[in-house]
C-alpha atoms as a PDB file:
ATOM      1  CA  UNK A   1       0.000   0.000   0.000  1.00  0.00           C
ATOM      2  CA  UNK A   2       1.728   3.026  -1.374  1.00  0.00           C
ATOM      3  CA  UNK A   3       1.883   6.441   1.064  1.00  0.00           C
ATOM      4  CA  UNK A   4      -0.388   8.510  -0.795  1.00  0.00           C
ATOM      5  CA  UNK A   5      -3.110   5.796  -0.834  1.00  0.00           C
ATOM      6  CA  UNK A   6      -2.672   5.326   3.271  1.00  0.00           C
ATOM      7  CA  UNK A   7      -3.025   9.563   3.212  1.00  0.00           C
ATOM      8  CA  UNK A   8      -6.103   9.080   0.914  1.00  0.00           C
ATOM      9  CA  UNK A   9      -8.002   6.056   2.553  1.00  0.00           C
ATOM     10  CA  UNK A  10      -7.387   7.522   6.221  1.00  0.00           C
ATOM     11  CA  UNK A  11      -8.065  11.223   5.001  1.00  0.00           C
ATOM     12  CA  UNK A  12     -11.444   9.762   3.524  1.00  0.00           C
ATOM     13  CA  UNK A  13     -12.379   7.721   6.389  1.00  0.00           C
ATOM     14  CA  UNK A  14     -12.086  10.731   9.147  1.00  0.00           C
ATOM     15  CA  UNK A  15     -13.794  13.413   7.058  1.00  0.00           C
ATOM     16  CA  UNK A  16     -16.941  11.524   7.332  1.00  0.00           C
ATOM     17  CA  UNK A  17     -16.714  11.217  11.385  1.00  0.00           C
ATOM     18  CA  UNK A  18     -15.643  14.769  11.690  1.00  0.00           C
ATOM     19  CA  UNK A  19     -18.335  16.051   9.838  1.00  0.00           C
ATOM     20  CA  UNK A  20     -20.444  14.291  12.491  1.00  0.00           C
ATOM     21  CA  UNK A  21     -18.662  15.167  15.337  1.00  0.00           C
ATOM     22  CA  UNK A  22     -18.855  18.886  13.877  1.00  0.00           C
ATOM     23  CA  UNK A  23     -22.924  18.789  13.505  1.00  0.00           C
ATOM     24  CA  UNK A  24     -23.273  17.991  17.075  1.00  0.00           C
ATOM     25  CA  UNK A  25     -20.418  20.700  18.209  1.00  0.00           C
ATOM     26  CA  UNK A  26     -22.313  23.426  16.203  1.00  0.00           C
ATOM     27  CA  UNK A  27     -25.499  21.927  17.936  1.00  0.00           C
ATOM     28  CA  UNK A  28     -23.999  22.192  21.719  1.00  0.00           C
ATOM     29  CA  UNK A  29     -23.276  25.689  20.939  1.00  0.00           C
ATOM     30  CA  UNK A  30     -25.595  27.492  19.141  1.00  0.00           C
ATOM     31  CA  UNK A  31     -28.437  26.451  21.155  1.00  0.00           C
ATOM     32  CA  UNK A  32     -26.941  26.399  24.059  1.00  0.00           C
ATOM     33  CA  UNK A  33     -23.655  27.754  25.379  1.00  0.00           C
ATOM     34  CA  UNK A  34     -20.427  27.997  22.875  1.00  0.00           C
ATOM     35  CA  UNK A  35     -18.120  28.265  26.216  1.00  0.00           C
ATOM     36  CA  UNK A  36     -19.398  25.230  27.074  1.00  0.00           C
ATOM     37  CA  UNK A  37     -19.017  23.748  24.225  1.00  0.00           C
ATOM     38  CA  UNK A  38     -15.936  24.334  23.331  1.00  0.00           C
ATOM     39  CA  UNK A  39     -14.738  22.862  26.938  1.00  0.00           C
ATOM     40  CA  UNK A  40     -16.865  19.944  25.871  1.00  0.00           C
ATOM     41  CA  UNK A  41     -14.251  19.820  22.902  1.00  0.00           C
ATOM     42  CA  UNK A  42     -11.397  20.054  24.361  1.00  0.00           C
ATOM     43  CA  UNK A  43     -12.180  17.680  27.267  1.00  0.00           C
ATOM     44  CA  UNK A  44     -12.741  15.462  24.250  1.00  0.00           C
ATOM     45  CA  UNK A  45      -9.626  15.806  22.616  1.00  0.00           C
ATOM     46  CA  UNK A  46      -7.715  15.512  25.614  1.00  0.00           C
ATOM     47  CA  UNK A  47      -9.566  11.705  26.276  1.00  0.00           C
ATOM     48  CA  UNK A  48      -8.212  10.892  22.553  1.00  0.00           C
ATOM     49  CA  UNK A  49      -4.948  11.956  22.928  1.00  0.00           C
ATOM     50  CA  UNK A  50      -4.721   9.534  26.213  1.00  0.00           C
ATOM     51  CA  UNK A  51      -6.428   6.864  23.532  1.00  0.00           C
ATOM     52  CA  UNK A  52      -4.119   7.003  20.904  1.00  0.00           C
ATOM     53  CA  UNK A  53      -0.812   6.749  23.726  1.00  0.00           C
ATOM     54  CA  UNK A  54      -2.473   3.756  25.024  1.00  0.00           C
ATOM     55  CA  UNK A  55      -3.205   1.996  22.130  1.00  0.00           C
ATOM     56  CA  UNK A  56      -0.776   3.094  19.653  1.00  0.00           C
ATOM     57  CA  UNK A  57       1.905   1.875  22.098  1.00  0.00           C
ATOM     58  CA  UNK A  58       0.648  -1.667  21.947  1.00  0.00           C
ATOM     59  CA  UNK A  59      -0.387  -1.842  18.265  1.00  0.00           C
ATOM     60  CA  UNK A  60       3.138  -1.216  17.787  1.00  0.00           C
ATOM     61  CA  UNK A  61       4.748  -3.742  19.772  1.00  0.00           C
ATOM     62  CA  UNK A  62       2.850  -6.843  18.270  1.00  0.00           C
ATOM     63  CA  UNK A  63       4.616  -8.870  15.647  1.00  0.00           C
ATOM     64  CA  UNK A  64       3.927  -7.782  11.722  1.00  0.00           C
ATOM     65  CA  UNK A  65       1.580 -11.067  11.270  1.00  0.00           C
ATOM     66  CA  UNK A  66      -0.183 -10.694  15.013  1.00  0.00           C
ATOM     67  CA  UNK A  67      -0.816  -6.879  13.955  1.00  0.00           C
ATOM     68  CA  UNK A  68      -2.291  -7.197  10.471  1.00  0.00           C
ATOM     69  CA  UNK A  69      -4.424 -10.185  11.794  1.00  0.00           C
ATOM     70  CA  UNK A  70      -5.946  -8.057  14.495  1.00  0.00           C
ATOM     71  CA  UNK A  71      -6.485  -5.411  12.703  1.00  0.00           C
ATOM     72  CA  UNK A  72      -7.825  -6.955   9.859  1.00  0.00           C
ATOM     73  CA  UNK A  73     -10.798  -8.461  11.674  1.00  0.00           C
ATOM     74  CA  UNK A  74     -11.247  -5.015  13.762  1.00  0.00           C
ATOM     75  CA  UNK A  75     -11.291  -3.637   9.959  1.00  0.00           C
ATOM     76  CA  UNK A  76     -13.680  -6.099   9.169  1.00  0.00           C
ATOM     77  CA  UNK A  77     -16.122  -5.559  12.408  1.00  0.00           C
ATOM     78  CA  UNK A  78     -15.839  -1.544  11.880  1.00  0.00           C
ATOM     79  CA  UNK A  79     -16.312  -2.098   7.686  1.00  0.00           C
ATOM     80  CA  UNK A  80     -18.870  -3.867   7.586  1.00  0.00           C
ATOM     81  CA  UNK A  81     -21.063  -1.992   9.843  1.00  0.00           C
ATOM     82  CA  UNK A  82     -20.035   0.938   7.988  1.00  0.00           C
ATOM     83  CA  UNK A  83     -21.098  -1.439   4.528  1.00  0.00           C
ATOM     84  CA  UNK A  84     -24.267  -2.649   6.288  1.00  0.00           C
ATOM     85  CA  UNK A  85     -25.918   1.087   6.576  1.00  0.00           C
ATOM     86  CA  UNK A  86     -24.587   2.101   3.543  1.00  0.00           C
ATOM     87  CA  UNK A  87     -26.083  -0.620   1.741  1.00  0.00           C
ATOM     88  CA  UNK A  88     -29.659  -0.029   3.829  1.00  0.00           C
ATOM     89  CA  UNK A  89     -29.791   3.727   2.860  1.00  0.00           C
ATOM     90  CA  UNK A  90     -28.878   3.484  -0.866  1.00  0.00           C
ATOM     91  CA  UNK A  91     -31.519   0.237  -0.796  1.00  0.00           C
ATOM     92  CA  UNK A  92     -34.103   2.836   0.499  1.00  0.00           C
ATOM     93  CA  UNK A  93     -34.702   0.848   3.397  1.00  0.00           C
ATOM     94  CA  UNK A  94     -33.489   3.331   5.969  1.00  0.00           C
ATOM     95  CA  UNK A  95     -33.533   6.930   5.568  1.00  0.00           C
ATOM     96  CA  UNK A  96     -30.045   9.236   4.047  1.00  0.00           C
ATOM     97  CA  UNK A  97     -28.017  10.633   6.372  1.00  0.00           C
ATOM     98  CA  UNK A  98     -29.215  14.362   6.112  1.00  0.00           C
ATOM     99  CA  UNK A  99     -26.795  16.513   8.127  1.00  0.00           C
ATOM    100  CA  UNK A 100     -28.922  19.363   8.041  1.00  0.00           C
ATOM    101  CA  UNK A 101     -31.855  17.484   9.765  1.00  0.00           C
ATOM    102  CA  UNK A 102     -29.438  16.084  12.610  1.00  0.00           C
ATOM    103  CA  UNK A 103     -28.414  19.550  13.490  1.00  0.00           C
ATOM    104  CA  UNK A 104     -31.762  21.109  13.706  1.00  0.00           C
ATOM    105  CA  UNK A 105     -32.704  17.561  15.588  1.00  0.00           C
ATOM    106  CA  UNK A 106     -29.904  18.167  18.140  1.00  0.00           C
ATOM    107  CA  UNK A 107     -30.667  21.577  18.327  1.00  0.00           C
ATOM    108  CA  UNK A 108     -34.247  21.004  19.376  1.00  0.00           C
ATOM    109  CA  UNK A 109     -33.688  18.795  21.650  1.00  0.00           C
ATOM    110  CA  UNK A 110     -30.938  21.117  23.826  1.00  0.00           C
ATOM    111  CA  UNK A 111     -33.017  23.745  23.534  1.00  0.00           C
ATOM    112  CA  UNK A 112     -35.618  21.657  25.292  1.00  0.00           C
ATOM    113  CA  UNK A 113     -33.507  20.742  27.767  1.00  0.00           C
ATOM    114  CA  UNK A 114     -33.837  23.372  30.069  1.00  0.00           C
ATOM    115  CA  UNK A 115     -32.105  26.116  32.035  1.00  0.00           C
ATOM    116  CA  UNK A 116     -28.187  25.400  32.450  1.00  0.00           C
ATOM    117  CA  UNK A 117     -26.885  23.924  34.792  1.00  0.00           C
ATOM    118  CA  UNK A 118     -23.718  26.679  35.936  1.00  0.00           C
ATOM    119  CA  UNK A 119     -21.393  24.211  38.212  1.00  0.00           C
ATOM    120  CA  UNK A 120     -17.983  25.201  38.557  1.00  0.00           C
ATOM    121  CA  UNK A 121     -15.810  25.842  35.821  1.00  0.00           C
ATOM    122  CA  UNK A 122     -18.557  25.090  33.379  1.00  0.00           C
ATOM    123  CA  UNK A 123     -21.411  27.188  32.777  1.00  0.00           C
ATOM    124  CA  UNK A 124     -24.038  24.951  30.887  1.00  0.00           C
ATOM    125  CA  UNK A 125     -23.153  21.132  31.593  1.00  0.00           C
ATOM    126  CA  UNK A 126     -25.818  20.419  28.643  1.00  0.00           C
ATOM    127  CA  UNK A 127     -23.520  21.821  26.412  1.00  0.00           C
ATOM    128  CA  UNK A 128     -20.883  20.599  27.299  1.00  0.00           C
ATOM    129  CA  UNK A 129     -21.729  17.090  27.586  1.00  0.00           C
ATOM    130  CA  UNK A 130     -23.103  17.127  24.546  1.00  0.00           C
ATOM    131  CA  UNK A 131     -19.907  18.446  22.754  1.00  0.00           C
ATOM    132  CA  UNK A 132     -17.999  16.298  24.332  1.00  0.00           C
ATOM    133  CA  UNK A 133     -20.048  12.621  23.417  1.00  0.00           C
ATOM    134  CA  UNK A 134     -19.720  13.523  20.357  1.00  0.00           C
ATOM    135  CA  UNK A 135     -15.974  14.537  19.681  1.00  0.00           C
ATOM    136  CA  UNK A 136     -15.084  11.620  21.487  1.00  0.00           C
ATOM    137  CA  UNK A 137     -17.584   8.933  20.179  1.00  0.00           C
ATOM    138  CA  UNK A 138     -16.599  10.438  16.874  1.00  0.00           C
ATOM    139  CA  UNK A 139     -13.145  10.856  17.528  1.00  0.00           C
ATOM    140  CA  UNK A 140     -12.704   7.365  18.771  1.00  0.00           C
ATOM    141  CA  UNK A 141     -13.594   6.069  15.597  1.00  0.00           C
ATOM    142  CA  UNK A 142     -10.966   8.530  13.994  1.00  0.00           C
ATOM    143  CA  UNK A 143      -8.715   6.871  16.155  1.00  0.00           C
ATOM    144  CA  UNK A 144      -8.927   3.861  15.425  1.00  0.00           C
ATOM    145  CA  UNK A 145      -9.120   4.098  11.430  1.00  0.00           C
ATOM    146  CA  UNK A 146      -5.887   6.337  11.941  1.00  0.00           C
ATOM    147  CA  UNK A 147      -4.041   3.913  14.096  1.00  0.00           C
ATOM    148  CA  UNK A 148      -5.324   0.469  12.720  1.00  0.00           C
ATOM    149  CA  UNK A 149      -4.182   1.483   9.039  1.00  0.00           C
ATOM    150  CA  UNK A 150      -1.183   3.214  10.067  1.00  0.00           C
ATOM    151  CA  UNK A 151      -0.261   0.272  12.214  1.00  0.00           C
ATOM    152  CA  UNK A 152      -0.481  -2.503   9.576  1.00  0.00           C
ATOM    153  CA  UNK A 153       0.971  -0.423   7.460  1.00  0.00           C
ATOM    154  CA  UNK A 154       3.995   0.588  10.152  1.00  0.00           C
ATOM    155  CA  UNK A 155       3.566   4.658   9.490  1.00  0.00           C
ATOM    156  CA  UNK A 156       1.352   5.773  12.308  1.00  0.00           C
ATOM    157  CA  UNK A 157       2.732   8.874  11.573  1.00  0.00           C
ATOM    158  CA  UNK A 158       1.375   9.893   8.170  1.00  0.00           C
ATOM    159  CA  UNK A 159      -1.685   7.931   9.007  1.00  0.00           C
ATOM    160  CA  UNK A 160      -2.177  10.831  12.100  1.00  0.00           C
ATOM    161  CA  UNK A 161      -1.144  13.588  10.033  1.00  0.00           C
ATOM    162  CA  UNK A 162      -4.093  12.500   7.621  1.00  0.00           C
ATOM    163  CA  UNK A 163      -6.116  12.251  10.480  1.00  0.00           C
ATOM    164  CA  UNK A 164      -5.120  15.777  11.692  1.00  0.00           C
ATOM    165  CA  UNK A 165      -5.617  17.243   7.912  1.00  0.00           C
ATOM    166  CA  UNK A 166      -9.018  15.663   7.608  1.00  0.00           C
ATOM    167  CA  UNK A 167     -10.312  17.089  11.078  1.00  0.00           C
ATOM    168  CA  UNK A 168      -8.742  20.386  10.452  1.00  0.00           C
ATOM    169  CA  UNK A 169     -10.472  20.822   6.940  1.00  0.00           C
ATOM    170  CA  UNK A 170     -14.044  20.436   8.700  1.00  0.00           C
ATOM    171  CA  UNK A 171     -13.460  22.282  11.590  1.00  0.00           C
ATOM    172  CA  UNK A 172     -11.823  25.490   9.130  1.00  0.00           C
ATOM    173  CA  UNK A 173     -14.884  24.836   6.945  1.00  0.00           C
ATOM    174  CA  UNK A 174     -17.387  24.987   9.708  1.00  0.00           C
ATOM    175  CA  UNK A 175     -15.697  28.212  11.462  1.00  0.00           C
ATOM    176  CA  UNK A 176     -16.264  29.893   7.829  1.00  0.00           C
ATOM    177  CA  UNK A 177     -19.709  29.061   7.147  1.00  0.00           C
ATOM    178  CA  UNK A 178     -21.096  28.313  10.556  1.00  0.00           C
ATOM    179  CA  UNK A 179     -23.522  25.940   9.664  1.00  0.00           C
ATOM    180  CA  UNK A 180     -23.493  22.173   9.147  1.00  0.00           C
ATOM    181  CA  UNK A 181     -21.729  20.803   5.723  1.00  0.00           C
ATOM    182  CA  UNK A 182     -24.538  19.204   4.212  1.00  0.00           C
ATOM    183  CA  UNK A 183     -23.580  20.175   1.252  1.00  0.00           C
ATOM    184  CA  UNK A 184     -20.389  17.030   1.548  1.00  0.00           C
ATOM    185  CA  UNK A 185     -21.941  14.103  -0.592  1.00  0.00           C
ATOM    186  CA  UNK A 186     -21.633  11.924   2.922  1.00  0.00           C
ATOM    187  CA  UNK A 187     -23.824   9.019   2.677  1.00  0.00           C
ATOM    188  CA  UNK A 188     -21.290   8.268  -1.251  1.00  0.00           C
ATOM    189  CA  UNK A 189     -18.469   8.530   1.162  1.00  0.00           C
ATOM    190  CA  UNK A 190     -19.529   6.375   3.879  1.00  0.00           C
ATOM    191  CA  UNK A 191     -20.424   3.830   0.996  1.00  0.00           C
ATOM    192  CA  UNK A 192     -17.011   4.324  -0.411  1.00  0.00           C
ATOM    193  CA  UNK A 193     -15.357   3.626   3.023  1.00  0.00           C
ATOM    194  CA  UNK A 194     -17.479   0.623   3.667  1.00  0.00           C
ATOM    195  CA  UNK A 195     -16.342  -0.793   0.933  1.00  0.00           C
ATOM    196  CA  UNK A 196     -12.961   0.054   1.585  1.00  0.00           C
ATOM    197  CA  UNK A 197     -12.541  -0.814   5.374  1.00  0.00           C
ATOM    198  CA  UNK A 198     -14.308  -4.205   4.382  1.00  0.00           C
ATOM    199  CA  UNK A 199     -11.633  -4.740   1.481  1.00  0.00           C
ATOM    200  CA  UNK A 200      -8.574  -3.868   3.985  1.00  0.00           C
ATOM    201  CA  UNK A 201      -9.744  -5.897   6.777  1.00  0.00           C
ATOM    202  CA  UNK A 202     -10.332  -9.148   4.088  1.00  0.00           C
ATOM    203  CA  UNK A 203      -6.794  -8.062   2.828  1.00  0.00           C
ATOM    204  CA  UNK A 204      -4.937  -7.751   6.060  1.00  0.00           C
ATOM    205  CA  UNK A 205      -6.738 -10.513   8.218  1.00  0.00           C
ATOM    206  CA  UNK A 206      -5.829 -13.426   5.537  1.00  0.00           C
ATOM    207  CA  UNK A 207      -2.413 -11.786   5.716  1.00  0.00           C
ATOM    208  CA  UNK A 208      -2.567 -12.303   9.379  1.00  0.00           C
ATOM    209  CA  UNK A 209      -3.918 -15.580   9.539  1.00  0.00           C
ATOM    210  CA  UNK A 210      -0.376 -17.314   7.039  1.00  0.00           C
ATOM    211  CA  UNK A 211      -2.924 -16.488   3.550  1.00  0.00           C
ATOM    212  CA  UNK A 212      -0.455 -15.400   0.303  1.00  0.00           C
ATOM    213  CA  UNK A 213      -2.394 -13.256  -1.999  1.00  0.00           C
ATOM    214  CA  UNK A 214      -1.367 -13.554  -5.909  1.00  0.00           C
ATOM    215  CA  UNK A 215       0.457 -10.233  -6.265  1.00  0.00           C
ATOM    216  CA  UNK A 216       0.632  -9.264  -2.720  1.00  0.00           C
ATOM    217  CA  UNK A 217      -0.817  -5.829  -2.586  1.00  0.00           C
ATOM    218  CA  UNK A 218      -1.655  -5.907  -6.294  1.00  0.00           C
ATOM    219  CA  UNK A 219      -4.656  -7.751  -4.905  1.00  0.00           C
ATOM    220  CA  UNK A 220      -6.201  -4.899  -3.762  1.00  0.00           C
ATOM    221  CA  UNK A 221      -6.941  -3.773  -7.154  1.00  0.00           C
ATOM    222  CA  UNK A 222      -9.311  -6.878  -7.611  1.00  0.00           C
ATOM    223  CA  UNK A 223     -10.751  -6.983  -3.892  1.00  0.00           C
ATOM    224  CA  UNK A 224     -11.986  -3.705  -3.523  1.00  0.00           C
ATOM    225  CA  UNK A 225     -13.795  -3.478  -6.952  1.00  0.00           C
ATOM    226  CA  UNK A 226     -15.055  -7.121  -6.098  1.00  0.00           C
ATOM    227  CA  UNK A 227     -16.330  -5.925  -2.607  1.00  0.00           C
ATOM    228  CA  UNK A 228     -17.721  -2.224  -4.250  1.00  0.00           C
ATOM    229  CA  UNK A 229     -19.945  -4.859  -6.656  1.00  0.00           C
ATOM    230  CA  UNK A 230     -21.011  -7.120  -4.432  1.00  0.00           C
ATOM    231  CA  UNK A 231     -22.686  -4.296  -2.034  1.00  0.00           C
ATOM    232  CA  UNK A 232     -23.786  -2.754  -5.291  1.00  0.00           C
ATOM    233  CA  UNK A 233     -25.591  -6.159  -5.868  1.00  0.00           C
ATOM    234  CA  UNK A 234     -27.258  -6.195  -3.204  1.00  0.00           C
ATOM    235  CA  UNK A 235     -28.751  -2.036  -2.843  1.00  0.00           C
ATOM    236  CA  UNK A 236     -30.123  -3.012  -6.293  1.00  0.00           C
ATOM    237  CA  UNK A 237     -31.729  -5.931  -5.231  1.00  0.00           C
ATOM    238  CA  UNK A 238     -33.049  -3.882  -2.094  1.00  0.00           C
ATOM    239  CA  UNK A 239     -34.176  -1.342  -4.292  1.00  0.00           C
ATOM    240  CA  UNK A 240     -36.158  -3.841  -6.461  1.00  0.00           C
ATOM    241  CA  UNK A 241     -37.576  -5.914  -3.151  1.00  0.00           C
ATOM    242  CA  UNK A 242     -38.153  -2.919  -1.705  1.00  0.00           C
ATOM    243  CA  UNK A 243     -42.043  -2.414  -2.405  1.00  0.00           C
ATOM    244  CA  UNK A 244     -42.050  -6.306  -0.975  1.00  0.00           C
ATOM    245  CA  UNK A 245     -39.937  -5.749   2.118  1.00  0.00           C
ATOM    246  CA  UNK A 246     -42.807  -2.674   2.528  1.00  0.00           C
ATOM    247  CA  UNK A 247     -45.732  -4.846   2.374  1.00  0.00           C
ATOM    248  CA  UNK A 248     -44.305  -7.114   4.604  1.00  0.00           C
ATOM    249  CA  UNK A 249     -43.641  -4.846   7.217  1.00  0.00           C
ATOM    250  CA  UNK A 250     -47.048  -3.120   7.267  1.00  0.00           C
ATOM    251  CA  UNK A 251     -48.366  -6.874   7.777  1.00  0.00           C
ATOM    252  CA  UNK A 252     -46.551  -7.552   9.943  1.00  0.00           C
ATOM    253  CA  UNK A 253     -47.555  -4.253  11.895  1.00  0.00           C
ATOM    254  CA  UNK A 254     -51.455  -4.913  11.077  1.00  0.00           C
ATOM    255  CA  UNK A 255     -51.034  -8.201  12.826  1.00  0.00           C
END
C-alpha cells in the first residue's frame, strides 16, 4: 500500500466522522452555550490523545503477522457496519443521512432541555456534555481508522497527520460558514469507506492468519472493486424488493 493511498483512505475515512462530530459541536453551541461547548471539545480531545498513547503503544509492539491479523478483523467488524448502513440507505430501506436534519434535531432537543446547569468551571453542563459525546464517540472512531491502518501499514505517523488534515479541513470549513456541511456528498463517502474498510480488513486478516495473496498488494486492485460490486448487488436488489420488504412490514404491523 503506497503512502499517498494510506493519506487518501485515512483522510477519507475521518472526514466523514468529523463532519459528524462537527454537527453535534455546532449543535452544543448554538443552542446552548459555545463556552461550554468548546470545553466539551477540548475535554474530548484531551480523552483521545490519552487513547491514541495507550493503544498506539501496543499496536506497535505486536509482531507484523499478530498486527495485520488483528487489525484486519477489527477492519472487518468496523467495515462492515459501515457497509451494512450504507447498503440499507442506498436500498431505500433506511432513511439518508441528512446533516442538516441532525443539526436542527440536536438543536431542538438542547433547547428543550432546560435552564443550564452553571457548576464550577462550566457554565451549561448540557452543552458541554453534549460536545464532548460527540468529539469523542466520533473521535474514537478517527482513532482507530488512523491507528489500525497506520499500524499494519507501520507509518502511524502519516496515518495521524491524515487524520489531523481531515479534522482540520471540517473544523476550518465549519468556522467559515457556521452551519453544518450538508452540502459534503456523505452518505457516497460512507459507501465508499465501507467498501474500503471491508476490502482492507479481508486483505490484512488473511495476511494475518499465514494467507499469500497472488500479487501481494496488487490484490487490492481486484478486492476492492469485487467488494464495491457485491454491495452494489445487493442495494439493487433492495431497491427492487423494496415495495415487498414494505408490504411485509405493514403486515406484519397490522397483525
Amino acid at each position: 500500500m503506497s503512502s499517498a493511498a494510506l493519506f487518501a483512505a485515512v483522510f477519507l475515512a475521518c472526514l466523514v466522522e468529523a463532519v459528524e462530530a462537527l454537527t453535534i459541536v455546532l449543535a452544543a453551541g448554538t443552542a446552548r452555550d459555545w463556552r461550554s461547548a468548546i470545553t466539551g471539545v477540548l475535554a474530548g480531545l484531551a480523552i483521545l490523545a490519552g487513547a491514541v498513547a495507550i493503544l498506539g503503544t501496543a499496536l506497535t509492539e505486536l509482531p507484523l503477522d499478530g498486527l495485520r491479523l488483528v487489525v484486519g478483523g477489527l477492519l472487518l467488524v468496523f467495515g462492515l457496519q459501515w457497509l451494512r448502513k450504507a447498503i440499507l440507505r442506498a436500498g431505500g430501506c433506511k432513511p439518508l443521512r441528512d446533516e442538516q436534519a441532525a443539526f436542527e434535531t440536536t438543536s431542538a432537543a438542547a433547547r428543550a432541555a432546560g435552564a443550564p446547569d452553571h457548576r464550577g468551571l462550566v457554565r451549561d453542563w448540557y452543552a458541554f456534555t453534549l460536545a464532548f459525546k460527540g468529539v469523542t464517540l466520533e473521535g474514537l472512531e478517527v482513532v482507530f481508522i488512523a491507528l489500525t491502518f497506520g499500524s499494519a501499514q507501520r507509518d502511524i505517523s502519516l496515518a495521524a497527520i491524515a487524520a489531523l488534515a481531515a479534522s482540520m479541513l471540517v473544523v476550518v470549513a465549519g468556522f467559515l460558514i457556521r452551519a453544518p456541511l450538508a452540502r459534503v456528498p456523505e452518505n457516497a463517502m460512507k459507501f465508499a469507506v465501507g467498501v474500503m474498510l471491508t476490502a482492507f480488513g479481508l486483505f490484512w486478516g488473511a495476511e494475518g492468519a499465514g494467507a499469500h495473496w497472488p500479487g501481494g498488494e496488487v490484490a487490492l486492485l481486484v478486492i476492492v472493486p469485487g467488494v464495491a460490486l457485491y454491495a452494489l448487488a445487493l442495494v439493487a436488489w433492495l431497491r427492487g424488493a423494496g415495495p415487498t420488504i414494505q408490504s411485509a412490514r405493514e403486515g406484519s404491523q397490522h397483525d
